[in-house]
Protein backbone atom coordinates (compact mmCIF):
# COMPACT_ATOMS: atom_id res chain seq x y z
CA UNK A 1 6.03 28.73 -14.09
CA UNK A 2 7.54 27.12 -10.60
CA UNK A 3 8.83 23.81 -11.57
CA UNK A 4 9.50 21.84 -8.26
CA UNK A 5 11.56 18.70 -9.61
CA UNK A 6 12.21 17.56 -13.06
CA UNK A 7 9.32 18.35 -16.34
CA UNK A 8 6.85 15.48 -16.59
CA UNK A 9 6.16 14.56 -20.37
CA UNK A 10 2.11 15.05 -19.62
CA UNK A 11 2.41 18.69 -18.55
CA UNK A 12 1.56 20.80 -21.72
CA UNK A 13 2.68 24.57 -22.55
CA UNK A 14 1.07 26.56 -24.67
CA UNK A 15 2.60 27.11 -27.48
CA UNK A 16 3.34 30.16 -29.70
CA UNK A 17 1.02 28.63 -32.91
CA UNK A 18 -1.33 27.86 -30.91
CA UNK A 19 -0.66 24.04 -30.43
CA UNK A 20 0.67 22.06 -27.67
CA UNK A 21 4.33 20.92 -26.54
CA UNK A 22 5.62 19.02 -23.69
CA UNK A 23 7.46 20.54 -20.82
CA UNK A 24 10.94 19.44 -22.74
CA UNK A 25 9.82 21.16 -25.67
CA UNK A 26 8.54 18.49 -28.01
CA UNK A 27 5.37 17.99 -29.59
CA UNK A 28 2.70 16.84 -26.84
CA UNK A 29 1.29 13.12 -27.07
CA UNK A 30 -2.86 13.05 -27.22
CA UNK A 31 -2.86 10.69 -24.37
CA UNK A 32 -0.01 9.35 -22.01
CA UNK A 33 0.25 6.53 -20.12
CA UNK A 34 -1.58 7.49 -17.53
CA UNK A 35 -4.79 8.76 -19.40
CA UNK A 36 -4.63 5.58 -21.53
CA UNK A 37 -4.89 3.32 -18.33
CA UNK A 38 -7.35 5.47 -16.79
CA UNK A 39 -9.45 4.83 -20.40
CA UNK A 40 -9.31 1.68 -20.02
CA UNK A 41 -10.70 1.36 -16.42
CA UNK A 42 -13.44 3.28 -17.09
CA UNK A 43 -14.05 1.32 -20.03
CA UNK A 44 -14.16 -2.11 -17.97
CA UNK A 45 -16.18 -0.26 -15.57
CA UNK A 46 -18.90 0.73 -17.62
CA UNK A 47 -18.59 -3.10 -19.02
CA UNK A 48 -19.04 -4.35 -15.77
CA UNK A 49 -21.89 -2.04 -14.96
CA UNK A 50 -23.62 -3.51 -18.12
CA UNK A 51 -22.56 -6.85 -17.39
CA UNK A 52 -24.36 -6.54 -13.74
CA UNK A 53 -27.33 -5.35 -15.39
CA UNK A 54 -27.99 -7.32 -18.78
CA UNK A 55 -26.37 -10.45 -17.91
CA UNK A 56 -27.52 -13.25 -16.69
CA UNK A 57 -26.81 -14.62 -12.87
CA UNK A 58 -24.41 -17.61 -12.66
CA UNK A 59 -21.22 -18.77 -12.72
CA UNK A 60 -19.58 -17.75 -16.23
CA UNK A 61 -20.87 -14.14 -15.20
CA UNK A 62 -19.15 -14.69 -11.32
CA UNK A 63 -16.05 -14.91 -13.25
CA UNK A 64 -15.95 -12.10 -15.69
CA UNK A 65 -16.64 -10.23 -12.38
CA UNK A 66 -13.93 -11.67 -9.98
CA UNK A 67 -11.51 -11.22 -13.08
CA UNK A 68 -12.31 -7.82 -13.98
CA UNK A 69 -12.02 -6.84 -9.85
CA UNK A 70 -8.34 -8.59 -10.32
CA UNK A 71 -7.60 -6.97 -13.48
CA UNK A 72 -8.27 -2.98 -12.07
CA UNK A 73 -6.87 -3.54 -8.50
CA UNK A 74 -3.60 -4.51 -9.85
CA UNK A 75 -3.92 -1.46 -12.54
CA UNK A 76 -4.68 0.82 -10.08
CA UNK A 77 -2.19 -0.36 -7.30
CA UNK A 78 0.59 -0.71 -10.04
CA UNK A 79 -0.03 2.41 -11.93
CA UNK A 80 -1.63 4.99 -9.54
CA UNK A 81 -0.60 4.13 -6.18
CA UNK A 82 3.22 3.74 -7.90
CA UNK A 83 3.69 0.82 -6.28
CA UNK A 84 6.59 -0.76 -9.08
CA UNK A 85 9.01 0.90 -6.54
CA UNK A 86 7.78 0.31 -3.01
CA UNK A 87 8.68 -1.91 -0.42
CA UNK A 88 8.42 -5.36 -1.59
CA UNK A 89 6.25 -6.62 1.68
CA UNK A 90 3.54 -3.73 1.18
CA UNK A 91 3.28 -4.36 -2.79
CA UNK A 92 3.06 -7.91 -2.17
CA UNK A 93 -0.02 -7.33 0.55
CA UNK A 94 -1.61 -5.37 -2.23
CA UNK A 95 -1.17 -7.82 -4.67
CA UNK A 96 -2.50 -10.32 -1.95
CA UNK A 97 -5.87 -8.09 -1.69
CA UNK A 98 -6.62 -8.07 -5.08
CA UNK A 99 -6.39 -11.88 -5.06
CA UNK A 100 -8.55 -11.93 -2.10
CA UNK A 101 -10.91 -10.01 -3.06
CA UNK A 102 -12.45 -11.64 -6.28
CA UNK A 103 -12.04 -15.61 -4.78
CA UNK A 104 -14.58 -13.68 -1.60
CA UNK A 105 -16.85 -12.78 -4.60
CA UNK A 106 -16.89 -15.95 -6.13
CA UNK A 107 -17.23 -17.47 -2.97
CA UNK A 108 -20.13 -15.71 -1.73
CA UNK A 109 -21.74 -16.47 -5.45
CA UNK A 110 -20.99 -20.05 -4.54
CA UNK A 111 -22.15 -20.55 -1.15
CA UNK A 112 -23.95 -17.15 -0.36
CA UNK A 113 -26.75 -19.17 0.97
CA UNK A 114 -24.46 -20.70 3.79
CA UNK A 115 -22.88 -17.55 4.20
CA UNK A 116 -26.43 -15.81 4.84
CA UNK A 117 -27.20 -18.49 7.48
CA UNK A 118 -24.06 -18.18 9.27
CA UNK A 119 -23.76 -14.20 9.60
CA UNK A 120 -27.80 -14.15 10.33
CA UNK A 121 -28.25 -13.10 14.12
């Protein structure tokens, strides 16, 4: 095996009993940090997908959305795009997006009627 840098804890070897250990030679966790947050994402995805499709149109529901937009864009900047260690101007853009981002959603729940009359050729 070519290890380039140090053993991650989620890389798995096969192990002589048949089980699983960790690159440093301990037993291998079921799901690491990493697989839990992605879990949960898909889980509030397929919640929002429902949500979009059973619930009803208004403003409690405008919420629930612009939250759960908020809630994945900084779990996805944070934990996939590693952005804990960047520079503190681009993590703070991101951060700025995902605040962005739901208040244009419940905006354009809000006043989507202006909105349509001003972007209307």
């Amino acid at each position: 095996m070519n290890n380039i840098g140090p053993p991650r804890s989620q890389e798995l070897l096969a192990a002589p009993h048949g089980g699983a250990e960790c690159a440093r030679g301990g037993p291998a966790r079921i799901l690491g940090h990493a697989e839990r947050i992605w879990l949960l994402l898909v889980g509030l995805t397929l919640a929002g997908a429902w949500l979009a499709e059973t619930g009803e149109a208004g403003w409690p529901l405008a919420f629930v959305v612009a939250g759960l937009i908020a809630f994945k864009g900084r779990m996805v900047i944070d934990h996939y795009m590693e952005m804990t260690g960047a520079n503190t101007r681009i993590r703070r853009a991101l951060h700025l997006f995902v605040v962005v981002v739901p208040l244009l959603v419940l905006f354009s729940h809000g006043w989507g009627d202006l909105l349509r009359r001003l972007t209307t050729i």
